[in-house]
N, C-alpha and C. Protein backbone atom coordinates (compact mmCIF):
# COMPACT_ATOMS: atom_id res chain seq x y z
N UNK A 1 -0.28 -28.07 25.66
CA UNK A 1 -1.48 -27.99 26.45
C UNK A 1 -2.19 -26.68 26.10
N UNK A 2 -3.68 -27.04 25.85
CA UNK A 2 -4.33 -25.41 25.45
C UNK A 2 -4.51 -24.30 26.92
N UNK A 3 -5.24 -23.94 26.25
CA UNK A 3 -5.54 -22.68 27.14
C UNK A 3 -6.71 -23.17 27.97
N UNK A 4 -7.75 -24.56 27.45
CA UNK A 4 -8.83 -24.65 28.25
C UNK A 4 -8.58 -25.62 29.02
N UNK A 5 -7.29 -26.67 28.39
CA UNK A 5 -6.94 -27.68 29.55
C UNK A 5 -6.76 -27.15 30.37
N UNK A 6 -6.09 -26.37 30.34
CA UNK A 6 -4.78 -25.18 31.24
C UNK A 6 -5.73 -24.91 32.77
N UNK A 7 -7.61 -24.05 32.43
CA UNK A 7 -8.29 -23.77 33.01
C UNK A 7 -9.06 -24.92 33.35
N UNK A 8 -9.35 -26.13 32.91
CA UNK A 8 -9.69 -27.21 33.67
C UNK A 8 -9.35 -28.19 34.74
N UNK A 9 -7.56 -27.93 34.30
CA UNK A 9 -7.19 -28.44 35.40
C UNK A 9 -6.91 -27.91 36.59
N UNK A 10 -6.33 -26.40 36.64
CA UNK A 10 -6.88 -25.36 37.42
C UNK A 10 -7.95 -25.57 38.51
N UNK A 11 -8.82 -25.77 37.81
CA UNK A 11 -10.32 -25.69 38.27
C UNK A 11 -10.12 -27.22 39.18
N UNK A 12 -10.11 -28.20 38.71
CA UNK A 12 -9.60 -29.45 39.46
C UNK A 12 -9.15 -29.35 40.58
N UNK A 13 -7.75 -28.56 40.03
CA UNK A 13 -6.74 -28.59 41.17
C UNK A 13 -6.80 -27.93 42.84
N UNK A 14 -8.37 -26.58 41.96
CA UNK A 14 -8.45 -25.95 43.15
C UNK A 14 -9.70 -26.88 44.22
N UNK A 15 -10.49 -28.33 43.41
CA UNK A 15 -11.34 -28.94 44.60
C UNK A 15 -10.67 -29.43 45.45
N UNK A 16 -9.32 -29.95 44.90
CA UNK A 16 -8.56 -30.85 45.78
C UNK A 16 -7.76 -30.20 46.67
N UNK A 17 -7.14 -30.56 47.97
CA UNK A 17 -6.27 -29.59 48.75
C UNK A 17 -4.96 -30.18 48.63
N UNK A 18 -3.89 -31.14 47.96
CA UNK A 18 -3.25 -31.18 46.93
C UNK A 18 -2.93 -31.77 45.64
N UNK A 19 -2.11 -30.50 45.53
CA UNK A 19 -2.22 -30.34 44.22
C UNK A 19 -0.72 -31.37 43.48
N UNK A 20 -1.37 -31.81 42.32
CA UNK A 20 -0.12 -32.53 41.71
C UNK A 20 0.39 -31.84 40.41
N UNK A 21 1.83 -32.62 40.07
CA UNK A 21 3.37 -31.96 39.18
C UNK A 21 2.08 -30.92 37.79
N UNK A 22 1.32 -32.03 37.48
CA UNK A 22 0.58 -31.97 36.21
C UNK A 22 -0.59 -30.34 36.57
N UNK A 23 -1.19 -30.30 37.81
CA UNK A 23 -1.84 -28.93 37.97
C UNK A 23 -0.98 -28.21 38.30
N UNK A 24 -0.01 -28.08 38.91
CA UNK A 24 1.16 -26.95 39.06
C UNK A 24 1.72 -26.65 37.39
N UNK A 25 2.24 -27.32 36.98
CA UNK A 25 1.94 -27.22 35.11
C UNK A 25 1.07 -26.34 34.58
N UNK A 26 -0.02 -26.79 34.62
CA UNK A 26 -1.16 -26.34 34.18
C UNK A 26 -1.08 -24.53 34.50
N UNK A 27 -1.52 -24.61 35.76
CA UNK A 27 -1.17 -23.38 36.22
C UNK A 27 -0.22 -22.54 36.16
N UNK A 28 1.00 -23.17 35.62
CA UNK A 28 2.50 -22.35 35.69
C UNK A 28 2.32 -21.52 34.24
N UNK A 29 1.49 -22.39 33.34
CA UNK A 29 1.20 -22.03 31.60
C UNK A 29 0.51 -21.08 31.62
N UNK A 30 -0.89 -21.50 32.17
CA UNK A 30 -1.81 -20.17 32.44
C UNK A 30 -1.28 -18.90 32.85
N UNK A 31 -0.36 -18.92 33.56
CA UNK A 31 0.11 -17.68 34.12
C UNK A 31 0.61 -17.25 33.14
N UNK A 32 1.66 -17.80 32.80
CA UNK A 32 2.64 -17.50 31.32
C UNK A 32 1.65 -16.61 29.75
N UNK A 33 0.67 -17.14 29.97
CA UNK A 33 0.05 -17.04 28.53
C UNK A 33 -0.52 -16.01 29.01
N UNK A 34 -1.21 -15.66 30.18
CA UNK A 34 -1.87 -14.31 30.59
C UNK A 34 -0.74 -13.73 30.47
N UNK A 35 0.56 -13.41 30.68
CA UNK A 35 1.28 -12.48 31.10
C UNK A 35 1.58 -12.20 29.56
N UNK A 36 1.96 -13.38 28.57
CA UNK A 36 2.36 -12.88 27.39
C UNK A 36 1.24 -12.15 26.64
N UNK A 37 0.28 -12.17 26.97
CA UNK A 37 -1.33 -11.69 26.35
C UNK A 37 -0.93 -9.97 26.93
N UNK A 38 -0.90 -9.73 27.72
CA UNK A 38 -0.56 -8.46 28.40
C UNK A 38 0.60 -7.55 27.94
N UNK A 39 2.05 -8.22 28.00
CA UNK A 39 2.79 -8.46 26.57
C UNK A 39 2.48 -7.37 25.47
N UNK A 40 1.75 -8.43 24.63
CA UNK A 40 0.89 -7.89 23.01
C UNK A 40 0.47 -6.97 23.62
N UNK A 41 -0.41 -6.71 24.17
CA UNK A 41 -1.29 -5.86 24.64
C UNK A 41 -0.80 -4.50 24.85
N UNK A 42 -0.05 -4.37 25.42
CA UNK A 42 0.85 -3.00 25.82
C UNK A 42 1.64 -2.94 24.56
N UNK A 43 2.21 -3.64 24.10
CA UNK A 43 3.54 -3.69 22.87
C UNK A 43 2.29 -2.71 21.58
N UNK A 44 1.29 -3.24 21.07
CA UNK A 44 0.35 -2.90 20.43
C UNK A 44 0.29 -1.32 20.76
N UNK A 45 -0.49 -1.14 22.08
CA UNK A 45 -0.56 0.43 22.75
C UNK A 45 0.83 1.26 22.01
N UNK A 46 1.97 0.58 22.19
CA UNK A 46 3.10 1.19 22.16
C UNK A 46 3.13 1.71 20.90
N UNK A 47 2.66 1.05 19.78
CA UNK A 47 3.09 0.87 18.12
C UNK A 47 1.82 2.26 18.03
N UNK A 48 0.84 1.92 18.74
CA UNK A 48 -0.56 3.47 17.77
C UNK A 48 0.10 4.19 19.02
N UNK A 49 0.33 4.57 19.81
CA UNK A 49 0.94 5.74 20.43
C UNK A 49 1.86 6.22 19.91
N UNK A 50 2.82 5.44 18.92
CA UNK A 50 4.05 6.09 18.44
C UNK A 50 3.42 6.51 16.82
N UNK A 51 2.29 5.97 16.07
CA UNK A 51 1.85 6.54 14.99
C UNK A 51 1.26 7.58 15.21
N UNK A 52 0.17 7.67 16.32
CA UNK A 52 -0.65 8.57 16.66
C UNK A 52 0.00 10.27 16.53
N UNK A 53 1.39 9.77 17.22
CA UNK A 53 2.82 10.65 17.31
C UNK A 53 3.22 11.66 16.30
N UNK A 54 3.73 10.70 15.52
CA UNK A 54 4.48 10.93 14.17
C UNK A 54 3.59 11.60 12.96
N UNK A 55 1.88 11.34 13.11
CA UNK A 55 1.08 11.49 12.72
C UNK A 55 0.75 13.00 12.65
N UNK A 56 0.94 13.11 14.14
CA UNK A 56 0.55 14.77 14.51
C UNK A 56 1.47 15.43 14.46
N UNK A 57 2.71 15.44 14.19
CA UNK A 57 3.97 15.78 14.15
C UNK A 57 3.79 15.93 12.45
N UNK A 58 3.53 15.29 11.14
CA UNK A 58 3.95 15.52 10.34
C UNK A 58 2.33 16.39 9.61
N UNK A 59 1.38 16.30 10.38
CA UNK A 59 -0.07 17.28 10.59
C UNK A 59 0.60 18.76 11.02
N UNK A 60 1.37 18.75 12.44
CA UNK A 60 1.65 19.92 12.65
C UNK A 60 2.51 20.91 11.78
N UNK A 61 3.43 19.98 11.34
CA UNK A 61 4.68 20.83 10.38
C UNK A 61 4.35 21.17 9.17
N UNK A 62 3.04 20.50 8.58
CA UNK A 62 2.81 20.73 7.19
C UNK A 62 1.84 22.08 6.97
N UNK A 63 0.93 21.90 8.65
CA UNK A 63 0.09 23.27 8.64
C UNK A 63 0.77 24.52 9.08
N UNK A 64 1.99 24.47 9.32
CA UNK A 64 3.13 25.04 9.56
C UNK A 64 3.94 25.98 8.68
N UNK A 65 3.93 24.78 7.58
CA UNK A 65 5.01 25.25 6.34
C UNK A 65 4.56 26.20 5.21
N UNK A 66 4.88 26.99 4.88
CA UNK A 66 4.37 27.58 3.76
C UNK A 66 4.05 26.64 2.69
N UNK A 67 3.09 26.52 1.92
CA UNK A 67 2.65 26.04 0.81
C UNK A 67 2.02 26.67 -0.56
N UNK A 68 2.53 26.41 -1.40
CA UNK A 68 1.76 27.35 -2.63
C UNK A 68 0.51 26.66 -3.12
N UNK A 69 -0.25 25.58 -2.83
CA UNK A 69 -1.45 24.49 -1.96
C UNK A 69 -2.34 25.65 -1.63
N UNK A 70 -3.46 25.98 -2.14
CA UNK A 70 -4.59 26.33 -1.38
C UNK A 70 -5.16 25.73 -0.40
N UNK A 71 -5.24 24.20 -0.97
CA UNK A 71 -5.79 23.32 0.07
C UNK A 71 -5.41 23.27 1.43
N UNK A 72 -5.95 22.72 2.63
CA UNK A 72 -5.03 22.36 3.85
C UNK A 72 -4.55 20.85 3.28
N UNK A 73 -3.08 20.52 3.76
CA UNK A 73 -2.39 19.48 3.37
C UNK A 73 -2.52 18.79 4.98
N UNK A 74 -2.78 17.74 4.92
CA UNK A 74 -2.67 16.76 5.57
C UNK A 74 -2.17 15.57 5.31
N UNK A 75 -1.80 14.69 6.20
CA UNK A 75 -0.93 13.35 6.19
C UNK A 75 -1.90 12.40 5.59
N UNK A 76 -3.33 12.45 5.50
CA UNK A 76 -3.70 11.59 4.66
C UNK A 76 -4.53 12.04 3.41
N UNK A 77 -4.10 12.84 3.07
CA UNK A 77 -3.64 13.30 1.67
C UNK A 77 -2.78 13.58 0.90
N UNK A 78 -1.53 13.72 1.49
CA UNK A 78 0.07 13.37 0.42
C UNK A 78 -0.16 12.53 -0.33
N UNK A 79 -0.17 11.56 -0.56
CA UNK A 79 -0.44 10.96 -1.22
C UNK A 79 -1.74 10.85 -2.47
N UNK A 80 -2.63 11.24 -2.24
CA UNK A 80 -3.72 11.56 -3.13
C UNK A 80 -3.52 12.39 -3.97
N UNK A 81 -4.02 11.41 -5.44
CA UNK A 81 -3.27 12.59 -6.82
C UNK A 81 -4.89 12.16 -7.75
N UNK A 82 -5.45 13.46 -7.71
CA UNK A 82 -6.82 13.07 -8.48
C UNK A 82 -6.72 12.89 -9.52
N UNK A 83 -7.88 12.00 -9.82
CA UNK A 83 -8.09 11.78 -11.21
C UNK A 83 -9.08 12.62 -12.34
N UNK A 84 -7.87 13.21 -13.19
CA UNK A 84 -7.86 14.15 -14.11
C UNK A 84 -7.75 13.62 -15.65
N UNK A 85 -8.49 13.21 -16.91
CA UNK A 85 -8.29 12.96 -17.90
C UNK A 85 -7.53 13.98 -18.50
N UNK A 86 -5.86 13.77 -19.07
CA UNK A 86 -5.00 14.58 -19.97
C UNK A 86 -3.91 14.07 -20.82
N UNK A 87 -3.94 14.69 -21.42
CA UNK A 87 -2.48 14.20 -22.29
C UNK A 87 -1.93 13.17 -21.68
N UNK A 88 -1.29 12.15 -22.31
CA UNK A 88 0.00 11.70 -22.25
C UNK A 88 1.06 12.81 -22.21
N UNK A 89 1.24 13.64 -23.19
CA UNK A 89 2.58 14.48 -22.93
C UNK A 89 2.52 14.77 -21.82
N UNK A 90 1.56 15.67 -20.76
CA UNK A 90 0.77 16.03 -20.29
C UNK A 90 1.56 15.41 -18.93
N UNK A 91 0.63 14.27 -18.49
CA UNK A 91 1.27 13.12 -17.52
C UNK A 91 2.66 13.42 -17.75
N UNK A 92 2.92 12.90 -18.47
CA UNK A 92 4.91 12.05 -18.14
C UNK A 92 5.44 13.45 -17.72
N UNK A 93 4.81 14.75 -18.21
CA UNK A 93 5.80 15.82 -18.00
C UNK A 93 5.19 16.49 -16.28
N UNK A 94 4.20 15.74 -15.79
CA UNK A 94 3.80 16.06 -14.48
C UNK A 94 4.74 15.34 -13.57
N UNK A 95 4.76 14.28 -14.08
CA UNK A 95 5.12 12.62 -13.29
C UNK A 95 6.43 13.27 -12.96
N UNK A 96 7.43 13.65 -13.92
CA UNK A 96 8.96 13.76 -14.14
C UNK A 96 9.31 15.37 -12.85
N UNK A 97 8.15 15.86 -12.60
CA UNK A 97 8.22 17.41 -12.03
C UNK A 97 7.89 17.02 -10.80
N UNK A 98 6.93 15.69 -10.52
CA UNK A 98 6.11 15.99 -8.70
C UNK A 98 7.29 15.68 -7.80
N UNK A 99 6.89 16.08 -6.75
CA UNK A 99 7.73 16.44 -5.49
C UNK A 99 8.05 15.08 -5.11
N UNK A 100 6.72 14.11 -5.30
CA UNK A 100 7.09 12.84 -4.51
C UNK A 100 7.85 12.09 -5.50
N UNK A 101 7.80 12.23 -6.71
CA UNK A 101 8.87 11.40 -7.06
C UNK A 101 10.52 11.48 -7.40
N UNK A 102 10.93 13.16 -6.65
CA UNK A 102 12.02 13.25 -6.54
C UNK A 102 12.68 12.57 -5.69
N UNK A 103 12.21 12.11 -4.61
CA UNK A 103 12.90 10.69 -4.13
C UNK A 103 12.56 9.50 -4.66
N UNK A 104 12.04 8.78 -5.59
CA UNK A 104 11.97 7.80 -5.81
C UNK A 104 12.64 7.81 -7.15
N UNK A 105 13.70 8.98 -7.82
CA UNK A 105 14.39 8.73 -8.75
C UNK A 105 15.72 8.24 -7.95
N UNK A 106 16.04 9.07 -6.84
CA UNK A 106 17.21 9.14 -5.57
C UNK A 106 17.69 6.98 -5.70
N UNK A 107 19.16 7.02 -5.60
CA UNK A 107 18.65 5.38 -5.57
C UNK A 107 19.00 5.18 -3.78
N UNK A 108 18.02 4.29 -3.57
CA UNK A 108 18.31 4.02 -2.10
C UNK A 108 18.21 2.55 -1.96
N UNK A 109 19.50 2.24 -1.67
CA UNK A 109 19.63 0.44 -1.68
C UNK A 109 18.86 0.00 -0.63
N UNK A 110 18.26 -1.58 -0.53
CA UNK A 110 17.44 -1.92 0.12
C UNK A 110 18.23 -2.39 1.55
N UNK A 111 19.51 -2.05 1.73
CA UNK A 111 20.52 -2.07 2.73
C UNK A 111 20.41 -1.37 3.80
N UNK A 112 20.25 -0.30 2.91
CA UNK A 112 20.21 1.67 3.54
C UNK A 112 18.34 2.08 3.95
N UNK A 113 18.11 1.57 3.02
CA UNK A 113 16.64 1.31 3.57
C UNK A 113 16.06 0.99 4.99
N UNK A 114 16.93 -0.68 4.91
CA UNK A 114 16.66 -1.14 6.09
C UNK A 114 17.73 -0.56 7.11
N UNK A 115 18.62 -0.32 7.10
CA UNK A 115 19.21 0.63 8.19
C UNK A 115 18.46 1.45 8.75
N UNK A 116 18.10 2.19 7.80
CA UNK A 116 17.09 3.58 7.87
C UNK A 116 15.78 2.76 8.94
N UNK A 117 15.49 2.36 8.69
CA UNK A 117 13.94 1.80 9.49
C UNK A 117 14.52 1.08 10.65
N UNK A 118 15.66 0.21 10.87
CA UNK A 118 16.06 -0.29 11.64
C UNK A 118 16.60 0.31 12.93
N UNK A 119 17.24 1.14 12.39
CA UNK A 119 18.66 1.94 13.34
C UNK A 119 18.04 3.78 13.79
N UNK A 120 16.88 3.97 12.64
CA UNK A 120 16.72 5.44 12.94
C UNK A 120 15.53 5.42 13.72
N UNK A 121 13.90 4.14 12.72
CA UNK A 121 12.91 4.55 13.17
C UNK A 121 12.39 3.37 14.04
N UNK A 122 13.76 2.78 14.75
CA UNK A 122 13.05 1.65 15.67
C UNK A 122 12.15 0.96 15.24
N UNK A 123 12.45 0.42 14.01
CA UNK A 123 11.75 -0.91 12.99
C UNK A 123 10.71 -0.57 12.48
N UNK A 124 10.25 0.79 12.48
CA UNK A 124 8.83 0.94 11.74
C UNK A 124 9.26 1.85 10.50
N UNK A 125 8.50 1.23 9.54
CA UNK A 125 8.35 1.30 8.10
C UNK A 125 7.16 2.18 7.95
N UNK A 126 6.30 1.87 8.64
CA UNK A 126 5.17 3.16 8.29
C UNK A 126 5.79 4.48 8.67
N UNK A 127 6.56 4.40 9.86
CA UNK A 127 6.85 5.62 10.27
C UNK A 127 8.16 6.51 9.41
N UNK A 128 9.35 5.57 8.66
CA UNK A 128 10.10 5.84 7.46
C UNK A 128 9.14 6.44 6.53
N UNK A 129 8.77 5.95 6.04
CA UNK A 129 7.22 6.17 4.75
C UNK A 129 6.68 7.26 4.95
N UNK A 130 6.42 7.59 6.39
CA UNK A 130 5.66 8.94 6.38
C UNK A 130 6.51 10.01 6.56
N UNK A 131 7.95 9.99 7.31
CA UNK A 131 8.64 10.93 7.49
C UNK A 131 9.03 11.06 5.66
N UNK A 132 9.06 10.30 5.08
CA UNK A 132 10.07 10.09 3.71
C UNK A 132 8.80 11.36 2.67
N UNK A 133 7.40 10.57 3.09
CA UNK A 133 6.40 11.37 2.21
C UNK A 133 6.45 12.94 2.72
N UNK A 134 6.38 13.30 4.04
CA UNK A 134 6.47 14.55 4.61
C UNK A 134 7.63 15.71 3.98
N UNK A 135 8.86 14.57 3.79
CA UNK A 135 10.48 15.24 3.10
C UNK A 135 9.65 15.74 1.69
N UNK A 136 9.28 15.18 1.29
CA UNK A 136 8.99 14.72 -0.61
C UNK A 136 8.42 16.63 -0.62
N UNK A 137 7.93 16.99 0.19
CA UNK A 137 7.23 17.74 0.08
C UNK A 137 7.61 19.18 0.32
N UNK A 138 8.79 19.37 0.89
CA UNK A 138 9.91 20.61 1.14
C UNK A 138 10.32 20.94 0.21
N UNK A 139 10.45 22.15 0.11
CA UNK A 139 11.24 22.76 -1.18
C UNK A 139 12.52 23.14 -0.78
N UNK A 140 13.17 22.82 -0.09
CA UNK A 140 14.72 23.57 0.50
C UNK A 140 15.10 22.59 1.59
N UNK A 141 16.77 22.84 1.29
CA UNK A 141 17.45 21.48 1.68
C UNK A 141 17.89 22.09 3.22
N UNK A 142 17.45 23.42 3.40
CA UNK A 142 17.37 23.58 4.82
C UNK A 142 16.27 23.23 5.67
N UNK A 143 14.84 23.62 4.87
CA UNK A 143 13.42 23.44 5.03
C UNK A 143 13.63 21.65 6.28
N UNK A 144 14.48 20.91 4.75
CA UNK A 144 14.48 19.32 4.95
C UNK A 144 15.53 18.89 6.59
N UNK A 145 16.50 19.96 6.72
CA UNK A 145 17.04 19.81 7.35
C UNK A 145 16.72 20.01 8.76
N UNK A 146 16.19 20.77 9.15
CA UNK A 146 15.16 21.42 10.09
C UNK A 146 14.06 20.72 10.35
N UNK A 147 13.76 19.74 9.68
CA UNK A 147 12.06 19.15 9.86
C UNK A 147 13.14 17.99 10.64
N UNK A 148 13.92 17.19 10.11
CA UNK A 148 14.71 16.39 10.67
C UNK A 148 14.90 16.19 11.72
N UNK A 149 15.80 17.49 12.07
CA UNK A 149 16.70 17.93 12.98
C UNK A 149 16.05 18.27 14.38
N UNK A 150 14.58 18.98 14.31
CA UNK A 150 14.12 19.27 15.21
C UNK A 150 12.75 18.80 15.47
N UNK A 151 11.95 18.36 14.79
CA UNK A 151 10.73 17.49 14.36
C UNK A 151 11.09 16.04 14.62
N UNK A 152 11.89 15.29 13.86
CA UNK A 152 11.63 14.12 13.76
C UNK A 152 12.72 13.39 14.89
N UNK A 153 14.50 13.92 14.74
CA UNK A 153 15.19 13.55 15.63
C UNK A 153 14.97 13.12 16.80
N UNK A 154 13.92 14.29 17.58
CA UNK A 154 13.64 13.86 19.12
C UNK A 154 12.76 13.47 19.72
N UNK A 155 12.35 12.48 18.59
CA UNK A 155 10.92 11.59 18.94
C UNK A 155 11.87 10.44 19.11
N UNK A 156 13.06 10.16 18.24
CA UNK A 156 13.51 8.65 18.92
C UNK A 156 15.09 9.44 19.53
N UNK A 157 15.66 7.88 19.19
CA UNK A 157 17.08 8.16 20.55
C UNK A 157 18.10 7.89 19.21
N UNK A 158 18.48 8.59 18.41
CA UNK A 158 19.75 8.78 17.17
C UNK A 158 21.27 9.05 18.26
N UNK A 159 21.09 8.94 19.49
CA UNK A 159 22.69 9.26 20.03
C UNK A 159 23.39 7.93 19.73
N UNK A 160 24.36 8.12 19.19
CA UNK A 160 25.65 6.67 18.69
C UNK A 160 25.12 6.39 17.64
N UNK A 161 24.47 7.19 17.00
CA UNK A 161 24.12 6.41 15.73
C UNK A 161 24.28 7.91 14.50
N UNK A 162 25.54 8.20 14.69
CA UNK A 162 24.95 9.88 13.93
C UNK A 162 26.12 9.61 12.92
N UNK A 163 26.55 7.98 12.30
CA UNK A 163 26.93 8.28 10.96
C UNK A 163 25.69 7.73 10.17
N UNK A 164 24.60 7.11 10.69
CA UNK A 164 23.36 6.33 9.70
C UNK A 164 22.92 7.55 10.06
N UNK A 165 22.48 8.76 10.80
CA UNK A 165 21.91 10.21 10.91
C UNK A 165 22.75 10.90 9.62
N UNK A 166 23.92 10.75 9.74
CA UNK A 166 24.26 11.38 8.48
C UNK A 166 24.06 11.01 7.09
N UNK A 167 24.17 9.79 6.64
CA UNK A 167 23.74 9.34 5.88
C UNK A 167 22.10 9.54 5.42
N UNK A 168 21.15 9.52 6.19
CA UNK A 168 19.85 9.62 5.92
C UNK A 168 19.97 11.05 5.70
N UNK A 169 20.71 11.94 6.26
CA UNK A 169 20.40 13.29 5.78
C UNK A 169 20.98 13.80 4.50
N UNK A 170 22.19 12.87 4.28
CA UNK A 170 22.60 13.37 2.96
C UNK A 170 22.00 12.61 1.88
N UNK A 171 20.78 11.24 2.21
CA UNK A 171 20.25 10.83 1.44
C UNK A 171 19.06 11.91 1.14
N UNK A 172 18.19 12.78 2.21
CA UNK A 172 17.02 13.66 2.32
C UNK A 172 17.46 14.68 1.43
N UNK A 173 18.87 15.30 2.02
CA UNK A 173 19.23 16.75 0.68
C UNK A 173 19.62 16.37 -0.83
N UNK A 174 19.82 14.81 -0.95
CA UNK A 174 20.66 14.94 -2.38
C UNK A 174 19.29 14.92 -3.42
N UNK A 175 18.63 15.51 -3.40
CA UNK A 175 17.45 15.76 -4.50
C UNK A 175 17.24 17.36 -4.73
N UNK A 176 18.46 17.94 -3.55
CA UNK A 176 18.57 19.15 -4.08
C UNK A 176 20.03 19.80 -4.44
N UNK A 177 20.14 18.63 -4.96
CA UNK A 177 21.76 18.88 -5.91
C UNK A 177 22.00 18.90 -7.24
């Protein structure tokens, strides 16, 4: 039954003074579908309140950190690598040196991955991705340890879960081994 039967019969049900199995139906759905609409609604709120979060958290620590960056570094610029005509030698010997791709030589099974997003960042992948891009960017495996530890840890709830905490941290330092 749609959503407009739902409100037609409703509407019916309320000329008559009773009501039958089929408008009690009607009405029992309507309720249901408003409530699950409300649901989304808040669940949504929940997801940009927790980016909004993590956002300003990895804004705050970066304007924070020492950088040899003239620029101000921000979260939506990690990622941005301009375009510069040079060498091939040039490239491959940039590519093999940048910060961000010292984790993406790291191997991280798609197991540990999903652990990682599952078990640490309460199913969000954007929010892995950005803590992961924020790491890329430390020069010291204490630096990394500390952003973790006191930054990122106590935005979620890691209690009973501090051998996948260990693991993600000895996945964060082993690029400085």
């Amino acid at each position: 039954m749609s959503l407009n039967e739902s409100i037609e019969i409703v509407r019916e049900a309320l000329k008559s003074e009773i009501a039958s199995d089929k408008e009690f139906l009607a009405l029992h759905e309507l309720v249901s579908l408003a409530h699950i609409k409300i649901i989304n609604a808040e669940i949504d709120k929940i997801k940009s309140d927790n980016k909004k979060s993590i956002k300003a958290l990895v804004d705050s620590h970066l304007s924070l950190s020492p950088s040899p960056r003239k620029e101000k570094v921000s979260s939506e610029n990690i990622n941005f690598i301009p375009k510069v005509e040079k060498s091939q030698e040039s490239i491959h010997q940039k590519s093999e040196n940048s910060v961000n791709n010292k984790y993406s030589k790291l191997k991280l099974g798609l197991n540990d991955r999903l652990a990682f997003i599952k078990i640490l960042f309460n199913g969000s992948t954007d929010d892995f991705e950005m803590v992961i891009s924020a790491l890329s960017t430390m020069e010291t495996k204490e630096e990394c340890n500390t952003f973790i530890l006191k930054t990122i840890q106590p935005d979620y709830d890691w209690s009973g879960k501090e051998e996948t905490v260990e693991k993600f941290i000895s996945f964060a330092n082993a690029r400085f081994k």
